[in-house]
C-alpha atoms as a PDB file:
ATOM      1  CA  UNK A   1      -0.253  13.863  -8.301  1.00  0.00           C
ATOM      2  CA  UNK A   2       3.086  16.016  -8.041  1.00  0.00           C
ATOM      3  CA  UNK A   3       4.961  16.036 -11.533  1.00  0.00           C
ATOM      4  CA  UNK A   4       8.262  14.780 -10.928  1.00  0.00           C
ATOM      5  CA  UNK A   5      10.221  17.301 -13.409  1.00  0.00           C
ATOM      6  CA  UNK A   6       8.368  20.078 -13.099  1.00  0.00           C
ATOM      7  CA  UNK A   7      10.344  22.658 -10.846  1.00  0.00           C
ATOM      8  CA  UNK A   8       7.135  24.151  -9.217  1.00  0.00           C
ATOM      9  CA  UNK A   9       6.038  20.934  -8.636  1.00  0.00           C
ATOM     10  CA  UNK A  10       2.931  21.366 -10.839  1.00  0.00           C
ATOM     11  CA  UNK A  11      -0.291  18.944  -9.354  1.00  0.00           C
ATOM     12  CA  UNK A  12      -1.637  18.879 -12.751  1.00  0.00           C
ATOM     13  CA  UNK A  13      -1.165  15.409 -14.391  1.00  0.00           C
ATOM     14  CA  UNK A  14      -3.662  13.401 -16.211  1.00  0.00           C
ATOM     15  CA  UNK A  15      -3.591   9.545 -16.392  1.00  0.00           C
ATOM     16  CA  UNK A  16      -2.891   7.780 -19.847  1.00  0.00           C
ATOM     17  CA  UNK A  17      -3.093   3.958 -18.592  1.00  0.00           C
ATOM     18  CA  UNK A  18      -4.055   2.250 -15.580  1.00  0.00           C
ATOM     19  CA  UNK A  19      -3.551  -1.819 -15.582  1.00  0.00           C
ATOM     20  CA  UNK A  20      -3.168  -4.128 -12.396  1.00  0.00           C
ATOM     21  CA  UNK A  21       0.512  -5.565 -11.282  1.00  0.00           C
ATOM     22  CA  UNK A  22       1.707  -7.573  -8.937  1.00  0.00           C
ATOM     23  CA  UNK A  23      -1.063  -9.851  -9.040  1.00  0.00           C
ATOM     24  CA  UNK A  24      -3.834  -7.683  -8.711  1.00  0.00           C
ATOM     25  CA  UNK A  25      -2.167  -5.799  -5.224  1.00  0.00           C
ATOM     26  CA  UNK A  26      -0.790  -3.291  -7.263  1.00  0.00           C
ATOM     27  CA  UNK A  27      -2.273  -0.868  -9.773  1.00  0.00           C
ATOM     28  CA  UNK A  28       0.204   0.491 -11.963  1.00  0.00           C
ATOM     29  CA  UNK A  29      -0.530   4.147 -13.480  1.00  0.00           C
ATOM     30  CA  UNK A  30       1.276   5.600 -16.690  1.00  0.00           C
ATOM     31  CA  UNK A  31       0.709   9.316 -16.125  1.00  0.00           C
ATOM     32  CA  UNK A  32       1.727  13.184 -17.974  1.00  0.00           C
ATOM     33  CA  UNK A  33       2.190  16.296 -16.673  1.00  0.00           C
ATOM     34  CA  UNK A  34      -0.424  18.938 -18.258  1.00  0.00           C
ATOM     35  CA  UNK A  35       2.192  21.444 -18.349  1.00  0.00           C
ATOM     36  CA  UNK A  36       5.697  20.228 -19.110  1.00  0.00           C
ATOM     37  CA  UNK A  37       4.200  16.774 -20.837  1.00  0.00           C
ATOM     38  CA  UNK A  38       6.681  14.548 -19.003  1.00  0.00           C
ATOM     39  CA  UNK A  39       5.525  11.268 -18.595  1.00  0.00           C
ATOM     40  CA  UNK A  40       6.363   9.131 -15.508  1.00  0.00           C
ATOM     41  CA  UNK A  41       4.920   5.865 -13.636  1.00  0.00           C
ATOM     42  CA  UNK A  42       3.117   5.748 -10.016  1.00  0.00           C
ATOM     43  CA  UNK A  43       2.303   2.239  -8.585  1.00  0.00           C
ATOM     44  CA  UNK A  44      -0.498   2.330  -5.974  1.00  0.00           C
ATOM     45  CA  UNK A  45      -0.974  -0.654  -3.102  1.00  0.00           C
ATOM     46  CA  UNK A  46      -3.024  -1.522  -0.383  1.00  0.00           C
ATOM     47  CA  UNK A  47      -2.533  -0.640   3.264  1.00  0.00           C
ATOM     48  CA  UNK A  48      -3.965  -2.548   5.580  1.00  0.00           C
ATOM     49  CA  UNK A  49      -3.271  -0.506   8.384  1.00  0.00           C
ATOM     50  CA  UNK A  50      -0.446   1.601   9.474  1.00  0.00           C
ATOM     51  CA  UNK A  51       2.175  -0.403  11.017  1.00  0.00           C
ATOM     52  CA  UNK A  52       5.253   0.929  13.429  1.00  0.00           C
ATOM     53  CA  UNK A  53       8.650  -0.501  13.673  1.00  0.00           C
ATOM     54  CA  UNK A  54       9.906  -1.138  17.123  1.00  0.00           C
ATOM     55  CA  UNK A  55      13.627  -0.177  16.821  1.00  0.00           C
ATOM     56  CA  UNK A  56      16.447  -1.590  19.167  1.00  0.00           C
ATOM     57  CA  UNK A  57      16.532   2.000  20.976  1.00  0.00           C
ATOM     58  CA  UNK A  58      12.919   1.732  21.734  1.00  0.00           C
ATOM     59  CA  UNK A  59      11.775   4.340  19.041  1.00  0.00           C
ATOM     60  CA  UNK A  60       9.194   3.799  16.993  1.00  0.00           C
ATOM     61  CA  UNK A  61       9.027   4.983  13.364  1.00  0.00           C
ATOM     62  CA  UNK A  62       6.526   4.325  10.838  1.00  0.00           C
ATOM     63  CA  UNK A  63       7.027   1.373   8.624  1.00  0.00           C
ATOM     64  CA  UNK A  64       8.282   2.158   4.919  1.00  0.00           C
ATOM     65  CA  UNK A  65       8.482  -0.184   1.997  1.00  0.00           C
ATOM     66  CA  UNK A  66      10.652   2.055   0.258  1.00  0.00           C
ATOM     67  CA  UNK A  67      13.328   1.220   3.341  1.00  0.00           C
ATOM     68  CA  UNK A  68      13.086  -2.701   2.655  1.00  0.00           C
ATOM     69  CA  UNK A  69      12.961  -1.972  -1.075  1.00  0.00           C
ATOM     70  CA  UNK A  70      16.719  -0.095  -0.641  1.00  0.00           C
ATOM     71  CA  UNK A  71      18.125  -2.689   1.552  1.00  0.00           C
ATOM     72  CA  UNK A  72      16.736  -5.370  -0.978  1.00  0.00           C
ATOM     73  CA  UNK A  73      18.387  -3.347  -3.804  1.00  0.00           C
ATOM     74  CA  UNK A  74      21.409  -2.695  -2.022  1.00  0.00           C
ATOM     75  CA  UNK A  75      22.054  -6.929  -1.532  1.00  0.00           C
ATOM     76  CA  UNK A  76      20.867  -7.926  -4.804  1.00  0.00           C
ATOM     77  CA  UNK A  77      22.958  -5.026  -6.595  1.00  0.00           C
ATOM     78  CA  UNK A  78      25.013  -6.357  -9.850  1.00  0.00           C
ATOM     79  CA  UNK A  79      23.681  -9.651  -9.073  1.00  0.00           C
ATOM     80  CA  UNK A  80      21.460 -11.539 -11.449  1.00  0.00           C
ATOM     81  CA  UNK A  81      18.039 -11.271 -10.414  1.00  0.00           C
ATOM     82  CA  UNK A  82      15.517  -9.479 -12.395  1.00  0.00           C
ATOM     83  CA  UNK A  83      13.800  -6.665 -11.607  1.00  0.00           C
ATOM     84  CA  UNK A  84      10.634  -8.427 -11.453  1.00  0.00           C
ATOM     85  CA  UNK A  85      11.834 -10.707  -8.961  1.00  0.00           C
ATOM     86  CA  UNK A  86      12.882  -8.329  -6.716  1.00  0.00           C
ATOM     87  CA  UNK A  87       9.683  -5.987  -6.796  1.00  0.00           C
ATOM     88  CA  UNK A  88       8.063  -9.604  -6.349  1.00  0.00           C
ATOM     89  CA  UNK A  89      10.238 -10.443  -3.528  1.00  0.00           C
ATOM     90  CA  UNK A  90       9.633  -7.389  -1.710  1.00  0.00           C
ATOM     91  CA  UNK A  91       5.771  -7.516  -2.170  1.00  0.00           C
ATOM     92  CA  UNK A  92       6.057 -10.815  -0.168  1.00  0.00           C
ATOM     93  CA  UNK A  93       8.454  -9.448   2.559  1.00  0.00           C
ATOM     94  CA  UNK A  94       5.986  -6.633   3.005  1.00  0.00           C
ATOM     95  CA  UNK A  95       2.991  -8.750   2.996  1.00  0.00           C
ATOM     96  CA  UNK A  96       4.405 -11.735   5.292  1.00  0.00           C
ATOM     97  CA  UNK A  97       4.535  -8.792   7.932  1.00  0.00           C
ATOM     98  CA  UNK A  98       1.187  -6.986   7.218  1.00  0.00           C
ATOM     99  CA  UNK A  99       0.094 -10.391   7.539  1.00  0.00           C
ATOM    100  CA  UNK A 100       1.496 -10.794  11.295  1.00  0.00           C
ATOM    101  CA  UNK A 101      -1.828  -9.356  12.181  1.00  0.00           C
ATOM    102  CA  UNK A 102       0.875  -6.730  14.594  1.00  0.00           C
ATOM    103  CA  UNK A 103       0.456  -3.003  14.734  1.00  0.00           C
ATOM    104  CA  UNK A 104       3.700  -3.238  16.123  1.00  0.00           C
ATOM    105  CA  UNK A 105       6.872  -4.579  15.261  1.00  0.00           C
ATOM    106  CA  UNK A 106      10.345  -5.109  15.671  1.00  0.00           C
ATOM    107  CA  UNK A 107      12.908  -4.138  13.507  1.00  0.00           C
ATOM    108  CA  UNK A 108      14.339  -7.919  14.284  1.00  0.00           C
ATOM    109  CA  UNK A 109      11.530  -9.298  12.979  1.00  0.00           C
ATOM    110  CA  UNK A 110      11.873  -6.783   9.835  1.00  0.00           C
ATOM    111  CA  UNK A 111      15.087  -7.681   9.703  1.00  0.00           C
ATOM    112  CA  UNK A 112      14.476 -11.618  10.090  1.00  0.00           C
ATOM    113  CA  UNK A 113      11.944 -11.182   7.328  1.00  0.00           C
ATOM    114  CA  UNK A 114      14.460  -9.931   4.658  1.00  0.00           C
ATOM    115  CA  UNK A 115      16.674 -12.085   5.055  1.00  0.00           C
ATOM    116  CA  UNK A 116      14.581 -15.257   5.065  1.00  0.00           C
ATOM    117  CA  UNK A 117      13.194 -13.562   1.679  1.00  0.00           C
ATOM    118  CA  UNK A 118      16.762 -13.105   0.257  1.00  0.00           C
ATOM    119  CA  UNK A 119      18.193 -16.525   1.498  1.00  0.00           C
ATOM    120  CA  UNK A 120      15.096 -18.447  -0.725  1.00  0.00           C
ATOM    121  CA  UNK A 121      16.404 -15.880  -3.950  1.00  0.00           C
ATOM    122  CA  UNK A 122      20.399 -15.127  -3.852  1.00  0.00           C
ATOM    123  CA  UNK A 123      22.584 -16.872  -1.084  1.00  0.00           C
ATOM    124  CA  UNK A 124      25.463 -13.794  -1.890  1.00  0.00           C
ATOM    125  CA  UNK A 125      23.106 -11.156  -1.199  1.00  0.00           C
ATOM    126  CA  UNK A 126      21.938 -12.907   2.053  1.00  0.00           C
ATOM    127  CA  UNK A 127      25.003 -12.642   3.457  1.00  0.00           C
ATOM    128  CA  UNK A 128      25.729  -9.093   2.113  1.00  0.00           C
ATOM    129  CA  UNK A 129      22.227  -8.130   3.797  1.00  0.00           C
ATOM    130  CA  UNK A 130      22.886  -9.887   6.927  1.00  0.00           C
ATOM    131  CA  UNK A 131      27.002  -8.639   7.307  1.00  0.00           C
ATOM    132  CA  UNK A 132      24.732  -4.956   7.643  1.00  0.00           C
ATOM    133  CA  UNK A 133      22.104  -6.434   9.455  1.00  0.00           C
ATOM    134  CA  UNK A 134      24.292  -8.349  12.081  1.00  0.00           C
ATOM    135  CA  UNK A 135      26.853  -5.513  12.007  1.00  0.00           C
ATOM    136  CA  UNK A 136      29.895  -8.314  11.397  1.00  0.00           C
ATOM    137  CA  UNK A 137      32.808  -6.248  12.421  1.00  0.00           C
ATOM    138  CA  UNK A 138      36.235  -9.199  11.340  1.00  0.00           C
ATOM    139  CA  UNK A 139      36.291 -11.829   9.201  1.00  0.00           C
ATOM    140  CA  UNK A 140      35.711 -14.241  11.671  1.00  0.00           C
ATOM    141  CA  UNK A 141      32.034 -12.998  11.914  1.00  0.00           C
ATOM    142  CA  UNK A 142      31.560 -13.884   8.312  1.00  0.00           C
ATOM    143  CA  UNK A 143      33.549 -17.179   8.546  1.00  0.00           C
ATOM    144  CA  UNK A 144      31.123 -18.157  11.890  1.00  0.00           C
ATOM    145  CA  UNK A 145      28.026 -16.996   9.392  1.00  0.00           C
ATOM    146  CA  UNK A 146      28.847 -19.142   6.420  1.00  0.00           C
ATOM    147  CA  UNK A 147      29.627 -22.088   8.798  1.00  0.00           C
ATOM    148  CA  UNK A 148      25.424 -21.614   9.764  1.00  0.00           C
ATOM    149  CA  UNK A 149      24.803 -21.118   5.906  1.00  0.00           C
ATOM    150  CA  UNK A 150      26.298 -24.104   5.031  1.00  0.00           C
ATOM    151  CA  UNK A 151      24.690 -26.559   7.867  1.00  0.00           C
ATOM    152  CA  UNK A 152      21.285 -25.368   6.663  1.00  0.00           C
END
């Protein structure tokens, strides 16, 4: 593993404490660098397989958690939902769409799956996701959304 502050990028780090997270999906490693002794976190997870988003284009790009995990953060920002939460939340968006069985995807149904996830957690930061997501372009697209929002 890479040390993060190290300006060489020295591989030499050396694990202090490994405990499961997440439920067991997640092992979460305290590590320190040999030479520069900074310490830093790595979380490791399962993958199933390696599964490729579909875009609206056509291309086709490798699926990233760390994507989701900014859009999620993006929504939820200054909003009051605990970090927890959100890591939580994400491991479920990411695992709902492992579990599609799909090597495949679309970025709709990506797209679908975050914002089901975020509607269930923070109604503010479902609409923030899906004025991005949607591309609302006047206030009438946001006025036509929350008219949907509130007949759910």
């Amino acid at each position: 593993m890479k040390c993060p502050f190290c300006i060489d990028k020295n591989k030499e780090t050396s694990v202090l404490d490994s405990r499961p997270s997440e439920n067991g999906s997640v092992i979460r490693r305290r590590r320190i660098c040999i030479e520069c002794k900074g310490r830093f976190t790595t979380h490791e997870r399962i993958q199933f397989r390696e599964l490729v988003v579909v875009k609206k284009d056509g291309d086709k790009v490798n699926f990233d958690r760390d994507k989701i995990a900014k859009s999620v953060e993006l929504a939820l920002r200054k909003r009051p939902v605990d970090t927890d939460t959100k890591e939580k939340l994400i491991s479920r968006i990411v695992n709902d769409i492992e579990g599609m069985g799909e090597n495949e995807i679309s970025s709709n149904v990506v797209g679908e799956a975050v914002m089901k996830a975020l509607y269930t957690i923070d109604k503010v930061a479902y609409v923030r996701f899906a004025s991005v997501y949607r591309d609302f372009r006047e206030t009438k697209d946001f006025e036509q959304f929350l008219d949907t929002i509130d007949k759910k």
